[in-house]
C-alpha atoms as a PDB file:
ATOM      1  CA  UNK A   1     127.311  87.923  92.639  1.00  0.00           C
ATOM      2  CA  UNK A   2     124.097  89.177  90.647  1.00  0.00           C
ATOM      3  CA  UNK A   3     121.297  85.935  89.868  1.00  0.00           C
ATOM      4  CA  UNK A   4     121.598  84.839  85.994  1.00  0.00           C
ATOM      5  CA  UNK A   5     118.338  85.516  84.060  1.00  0.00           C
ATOM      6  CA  UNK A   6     118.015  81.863  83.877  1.00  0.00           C
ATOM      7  CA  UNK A   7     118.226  81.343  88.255  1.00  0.00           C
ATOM      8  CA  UNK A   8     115.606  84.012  88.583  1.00  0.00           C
ATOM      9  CA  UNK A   9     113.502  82.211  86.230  1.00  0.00           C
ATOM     10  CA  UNK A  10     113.723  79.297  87.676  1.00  0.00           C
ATOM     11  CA  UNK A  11     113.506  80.566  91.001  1.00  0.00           C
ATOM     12  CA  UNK A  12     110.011  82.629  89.986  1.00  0.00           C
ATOM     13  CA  UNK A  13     108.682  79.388  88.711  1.00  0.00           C
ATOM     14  CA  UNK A  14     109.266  77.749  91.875  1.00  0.00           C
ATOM     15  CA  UNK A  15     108.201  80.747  93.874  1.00  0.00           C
ATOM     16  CA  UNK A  16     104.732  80.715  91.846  1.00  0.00           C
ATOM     17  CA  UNK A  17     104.079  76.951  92.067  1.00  0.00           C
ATOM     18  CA  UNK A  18     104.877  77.283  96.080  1.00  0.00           C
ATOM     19  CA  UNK A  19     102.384  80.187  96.823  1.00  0.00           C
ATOM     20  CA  UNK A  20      99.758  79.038  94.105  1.00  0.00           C
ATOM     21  CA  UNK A  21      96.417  79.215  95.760  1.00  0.00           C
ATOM     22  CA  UNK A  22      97.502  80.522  99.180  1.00  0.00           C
ATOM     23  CA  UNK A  23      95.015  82.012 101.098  1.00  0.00           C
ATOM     24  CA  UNK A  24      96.192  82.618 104.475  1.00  0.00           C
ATOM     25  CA  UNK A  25      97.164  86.660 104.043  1.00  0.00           C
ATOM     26  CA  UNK A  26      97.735  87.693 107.697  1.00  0.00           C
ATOM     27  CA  UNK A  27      99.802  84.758 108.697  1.00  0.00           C
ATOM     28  CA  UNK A  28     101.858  84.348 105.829  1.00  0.00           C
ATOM     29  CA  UNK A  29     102.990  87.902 104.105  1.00  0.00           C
ATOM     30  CA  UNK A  30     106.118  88.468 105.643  1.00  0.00           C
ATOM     31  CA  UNK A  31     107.138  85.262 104.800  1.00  0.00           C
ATOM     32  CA  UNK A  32     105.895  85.964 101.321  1.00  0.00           C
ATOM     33  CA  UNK A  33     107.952  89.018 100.980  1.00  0.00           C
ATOM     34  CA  UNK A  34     110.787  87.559 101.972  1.00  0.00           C
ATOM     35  CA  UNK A  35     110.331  84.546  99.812  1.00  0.00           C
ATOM     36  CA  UNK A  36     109.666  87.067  96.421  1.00  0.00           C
ATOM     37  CA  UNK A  37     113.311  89.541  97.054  1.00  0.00           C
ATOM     38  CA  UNK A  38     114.645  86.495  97.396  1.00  0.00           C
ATOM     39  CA  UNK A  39     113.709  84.954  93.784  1.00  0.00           C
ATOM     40  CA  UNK A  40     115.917  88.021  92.490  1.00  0.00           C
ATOM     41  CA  UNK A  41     118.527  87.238  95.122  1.00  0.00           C
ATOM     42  CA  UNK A  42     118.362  90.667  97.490  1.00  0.00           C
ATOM     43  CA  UNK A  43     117.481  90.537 101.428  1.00  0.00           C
ATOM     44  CA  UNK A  44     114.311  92.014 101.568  1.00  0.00           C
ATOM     45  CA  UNK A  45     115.796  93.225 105.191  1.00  0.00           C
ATOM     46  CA  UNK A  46     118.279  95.312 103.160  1.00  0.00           C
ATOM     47  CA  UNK A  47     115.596  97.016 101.328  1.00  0.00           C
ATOM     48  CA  UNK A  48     112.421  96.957 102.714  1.00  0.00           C
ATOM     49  CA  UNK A  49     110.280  97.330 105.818  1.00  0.00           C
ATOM     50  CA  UNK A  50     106.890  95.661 106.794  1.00  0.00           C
ATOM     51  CA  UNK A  51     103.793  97.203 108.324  1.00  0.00           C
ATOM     52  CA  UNK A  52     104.880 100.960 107.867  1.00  0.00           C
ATOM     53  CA  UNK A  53     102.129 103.295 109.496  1.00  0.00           C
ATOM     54  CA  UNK A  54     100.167 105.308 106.914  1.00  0.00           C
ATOM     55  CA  UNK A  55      97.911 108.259 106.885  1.00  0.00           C
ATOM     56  CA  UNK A  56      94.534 107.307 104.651  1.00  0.00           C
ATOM     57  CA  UNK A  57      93.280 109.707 101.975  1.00  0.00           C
ATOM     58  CA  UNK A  58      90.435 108.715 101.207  1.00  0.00           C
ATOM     59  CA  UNK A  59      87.838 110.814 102.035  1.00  0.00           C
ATOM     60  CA  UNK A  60      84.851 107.910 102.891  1.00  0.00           C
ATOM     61  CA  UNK A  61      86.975 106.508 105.132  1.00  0.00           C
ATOM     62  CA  UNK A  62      87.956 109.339 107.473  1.00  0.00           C
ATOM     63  CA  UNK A  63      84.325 110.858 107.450  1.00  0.00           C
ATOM     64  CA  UNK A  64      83.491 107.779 109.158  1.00  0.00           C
ATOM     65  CA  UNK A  65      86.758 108.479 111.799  1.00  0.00           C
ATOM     66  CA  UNK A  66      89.310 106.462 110.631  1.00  0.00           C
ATOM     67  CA  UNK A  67      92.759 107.895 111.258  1.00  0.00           C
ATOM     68  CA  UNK A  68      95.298 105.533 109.276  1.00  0.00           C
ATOM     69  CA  UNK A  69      96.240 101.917 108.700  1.00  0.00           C
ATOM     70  CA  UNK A  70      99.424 100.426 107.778  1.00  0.00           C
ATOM     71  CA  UNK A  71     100.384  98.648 104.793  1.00  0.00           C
ATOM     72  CA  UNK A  72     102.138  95.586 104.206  1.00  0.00           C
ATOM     73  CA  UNK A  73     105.737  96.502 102.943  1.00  0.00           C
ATOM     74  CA  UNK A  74     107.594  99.886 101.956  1.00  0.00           C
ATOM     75  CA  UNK A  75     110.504 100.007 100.038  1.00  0.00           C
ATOM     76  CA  UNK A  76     111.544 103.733 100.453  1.00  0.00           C
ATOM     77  CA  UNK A  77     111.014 105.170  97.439  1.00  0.00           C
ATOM     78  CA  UNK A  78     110.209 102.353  94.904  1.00  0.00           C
ATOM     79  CA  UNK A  79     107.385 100.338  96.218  1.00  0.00           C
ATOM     80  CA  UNK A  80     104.492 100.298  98.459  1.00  0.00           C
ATOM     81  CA  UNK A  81     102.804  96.659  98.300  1.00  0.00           C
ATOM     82  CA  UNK A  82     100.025  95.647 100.222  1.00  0.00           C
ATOM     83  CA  UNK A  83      98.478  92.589  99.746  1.00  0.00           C
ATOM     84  CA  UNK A  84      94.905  93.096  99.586  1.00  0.00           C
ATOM     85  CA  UNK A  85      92.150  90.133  98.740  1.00  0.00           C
ATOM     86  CA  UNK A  86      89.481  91.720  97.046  1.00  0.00           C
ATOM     87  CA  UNK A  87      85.994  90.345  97.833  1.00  0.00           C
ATOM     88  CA  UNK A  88      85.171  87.019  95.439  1.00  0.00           C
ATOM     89  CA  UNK A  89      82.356  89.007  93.546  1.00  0.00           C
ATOM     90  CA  UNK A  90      84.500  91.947  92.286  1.00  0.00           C
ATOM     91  CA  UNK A  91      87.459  88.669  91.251  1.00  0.00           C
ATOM     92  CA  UNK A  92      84.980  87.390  89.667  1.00  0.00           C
ATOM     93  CA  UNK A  93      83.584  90.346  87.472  1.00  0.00           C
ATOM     94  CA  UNK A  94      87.771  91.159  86.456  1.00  0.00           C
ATOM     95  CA  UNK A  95      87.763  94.006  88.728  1.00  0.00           C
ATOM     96  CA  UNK A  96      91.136  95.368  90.084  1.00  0.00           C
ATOM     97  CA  UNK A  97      91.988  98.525  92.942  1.00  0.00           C
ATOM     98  CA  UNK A  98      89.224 100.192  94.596  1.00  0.00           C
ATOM     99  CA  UNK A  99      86.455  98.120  92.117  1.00  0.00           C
ATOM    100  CA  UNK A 100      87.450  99.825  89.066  1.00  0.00           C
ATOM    101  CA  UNK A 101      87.191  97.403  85.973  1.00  0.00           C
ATOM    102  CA  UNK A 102      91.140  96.477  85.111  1.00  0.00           C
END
């Protein structure tokens, strides 16, 4: 039975209050994951898959050898999500992917 507009409200509101200031990336994003599919109700285990190998594009980082990495979740076709922290001087100056001003 599909979540009520109201439940995933209230269920984002809690989510957001519970992961407010979190810091520990690494240990905690799969339970993070799991925790946001379920504010809308859905198994993220029906959907999506963590730490899916990836090839890397950018050119910078394979001149200096890099091969690939692997990013947090994939949801085939709808989402890739990775859960970056960018460096406290580029949060601070409102910059967003790759330094770019957002």
């Amino acid at each position: 039975m599909p979540l009520s507009l109201n439940e995933i409200k209230d269920r984002a509101l809690a989510f957001s209050r519970e992961w407010e200031g979190a810091r520990a990336e690494r240990a905690e994003a799969q339970t993070f994951w799991n925790e946001f599919f379920n504010v809308f109700g859905v198994s993220r285990r029906r959907l999506a898959s963590f730490e899916e190998p990836v090839k890397r594009a950018r050119k910078r980082f394979e001149e200096q050898g890099g091969k690939g990495g692997f990013i947090d979740l994939l949801w085939k076709g709808m989402l890739i999500a990775d859960k970056a922290v960018l460096p406290y001087s580029q949060q601070r100056r409102g910059h967003g992917f790759h330094g770019k001003p957002i």
